[in-house]
C-alpha atoms as a PDB file:
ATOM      1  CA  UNK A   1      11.726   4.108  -7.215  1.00  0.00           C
ATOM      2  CA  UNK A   2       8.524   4.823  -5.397  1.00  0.00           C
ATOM      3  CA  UNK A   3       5.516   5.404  -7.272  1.00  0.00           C
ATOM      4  CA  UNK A   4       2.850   8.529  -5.818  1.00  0.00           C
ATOM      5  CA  UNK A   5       0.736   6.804  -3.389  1.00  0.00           C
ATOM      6  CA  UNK A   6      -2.019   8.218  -1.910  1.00  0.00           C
ATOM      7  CA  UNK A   7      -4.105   7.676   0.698  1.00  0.00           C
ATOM      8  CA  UNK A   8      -6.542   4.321   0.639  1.00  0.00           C
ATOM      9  CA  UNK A   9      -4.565   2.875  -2.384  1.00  0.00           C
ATOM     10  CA  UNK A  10      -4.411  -0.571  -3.242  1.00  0.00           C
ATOM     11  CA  UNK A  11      -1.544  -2.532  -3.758  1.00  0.00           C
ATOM     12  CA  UNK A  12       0.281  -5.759  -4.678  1.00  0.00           C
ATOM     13  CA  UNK A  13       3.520  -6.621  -3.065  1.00  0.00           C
ATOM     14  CA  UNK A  14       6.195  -9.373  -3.964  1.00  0.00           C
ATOM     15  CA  UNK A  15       5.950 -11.951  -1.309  1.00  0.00           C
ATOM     16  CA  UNK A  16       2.300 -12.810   0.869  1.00  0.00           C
ATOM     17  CA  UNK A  17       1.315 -11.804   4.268  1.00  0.00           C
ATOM     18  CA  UNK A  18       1.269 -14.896   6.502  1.00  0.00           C
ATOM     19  CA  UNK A  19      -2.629 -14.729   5.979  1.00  0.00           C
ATOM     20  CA  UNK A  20      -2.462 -15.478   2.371  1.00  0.00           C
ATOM     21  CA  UNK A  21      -3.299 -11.574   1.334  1.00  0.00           C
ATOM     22  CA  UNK A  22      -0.625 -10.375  -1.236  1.00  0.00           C
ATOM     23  CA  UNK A  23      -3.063  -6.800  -1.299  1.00  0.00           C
ATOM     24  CA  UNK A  24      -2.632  -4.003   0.897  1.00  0.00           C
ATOM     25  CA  UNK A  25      -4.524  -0.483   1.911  1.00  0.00           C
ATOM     26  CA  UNK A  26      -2.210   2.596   2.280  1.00  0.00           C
ATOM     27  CA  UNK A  27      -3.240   4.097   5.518  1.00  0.00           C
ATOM     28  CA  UNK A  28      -0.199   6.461   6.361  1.00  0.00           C
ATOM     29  CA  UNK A  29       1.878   8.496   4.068  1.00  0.00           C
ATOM     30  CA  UNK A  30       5.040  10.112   5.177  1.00  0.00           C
ATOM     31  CA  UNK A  31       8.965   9.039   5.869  1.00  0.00           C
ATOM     32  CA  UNK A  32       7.044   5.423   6.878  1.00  0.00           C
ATOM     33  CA  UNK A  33       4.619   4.308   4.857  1.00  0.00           C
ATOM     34  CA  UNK A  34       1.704   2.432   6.709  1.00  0.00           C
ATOM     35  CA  UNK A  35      -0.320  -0.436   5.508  1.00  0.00           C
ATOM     36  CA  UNK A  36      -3.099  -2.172   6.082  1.00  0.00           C
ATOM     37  CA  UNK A  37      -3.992  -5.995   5.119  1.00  0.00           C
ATOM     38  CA  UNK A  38      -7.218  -6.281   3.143  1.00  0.00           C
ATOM     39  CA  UNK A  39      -7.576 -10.451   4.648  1.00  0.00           C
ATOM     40  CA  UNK A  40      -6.854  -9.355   8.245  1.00  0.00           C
ATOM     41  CA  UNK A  41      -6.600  -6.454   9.322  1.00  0.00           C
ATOM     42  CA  UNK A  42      -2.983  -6.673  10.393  1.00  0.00           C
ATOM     43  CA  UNK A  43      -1.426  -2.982  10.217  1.00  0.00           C
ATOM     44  CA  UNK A  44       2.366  -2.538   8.956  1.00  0.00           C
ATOM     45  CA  UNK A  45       4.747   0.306   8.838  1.00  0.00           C
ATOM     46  CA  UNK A  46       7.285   0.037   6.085  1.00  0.00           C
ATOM     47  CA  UNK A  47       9.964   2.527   5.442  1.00  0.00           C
ATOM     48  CA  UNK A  48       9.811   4.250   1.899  1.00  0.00           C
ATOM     49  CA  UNK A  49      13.384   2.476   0.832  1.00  0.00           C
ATOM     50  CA  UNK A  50      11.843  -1.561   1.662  1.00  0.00           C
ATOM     51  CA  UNK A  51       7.947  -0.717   0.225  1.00  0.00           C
ATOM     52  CA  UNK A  52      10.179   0.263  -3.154  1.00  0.00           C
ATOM     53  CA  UNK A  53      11.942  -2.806  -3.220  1.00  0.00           C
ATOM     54  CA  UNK A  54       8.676  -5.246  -2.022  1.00  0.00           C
ATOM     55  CA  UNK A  55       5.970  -3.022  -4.422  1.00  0.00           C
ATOM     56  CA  UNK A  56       4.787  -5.346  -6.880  1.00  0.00           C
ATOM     57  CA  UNK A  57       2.322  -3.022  -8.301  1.00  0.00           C
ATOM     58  CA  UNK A  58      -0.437  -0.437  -7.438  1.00  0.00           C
ATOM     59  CA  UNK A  59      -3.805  -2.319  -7.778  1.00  0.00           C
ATOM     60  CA  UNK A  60      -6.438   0.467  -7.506  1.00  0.00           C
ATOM     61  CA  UNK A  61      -5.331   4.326  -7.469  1.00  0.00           C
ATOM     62  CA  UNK A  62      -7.645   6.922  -5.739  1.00  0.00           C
ATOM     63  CA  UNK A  63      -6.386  10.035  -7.693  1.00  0.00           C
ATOM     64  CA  UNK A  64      -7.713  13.613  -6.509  1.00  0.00           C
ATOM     65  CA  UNK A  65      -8.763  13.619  -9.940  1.00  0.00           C
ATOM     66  CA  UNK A  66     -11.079  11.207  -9.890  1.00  0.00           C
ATOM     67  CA  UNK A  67     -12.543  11.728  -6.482  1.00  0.00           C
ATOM     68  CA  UNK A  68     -15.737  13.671  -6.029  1.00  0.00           C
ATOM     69  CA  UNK A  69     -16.642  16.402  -3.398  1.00  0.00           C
END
């Protein structure tokens, strides 16, 4: 099961991008879930089903409880 993401999370997945990154930035929530590499750049859509099987672990949360106005 998918954990709540939100929006500029970090995370950890299984296996490593081809540029050596295993840490991504959540850039897009909804039925796809986008990502973006923190090495390269390299932007990724991943259904909701795959990023629960390849999540490793979430790295850095950015609550709305923690984030100032």
């Amino acid at each position: 099961m998918l954990p709540e993401l939100q929006l500029d999370d970090i995370i950890r997945l299984r296996k490593p991008h081809p540029c050596g990154s295993y840490e991504w930035r959540v850039v897009r929530l909804g039925a796809d879930i986008g990502l973006e590499c923190l090495v390269c750049g390299r932007r990724v859509l991943l259904s909701r089903r795959e990023l629960a099987h390849r999540l490793k672990k979430v790295v850095l949360s950015n609550d709305a409880s923690t984030r100032q106005s």
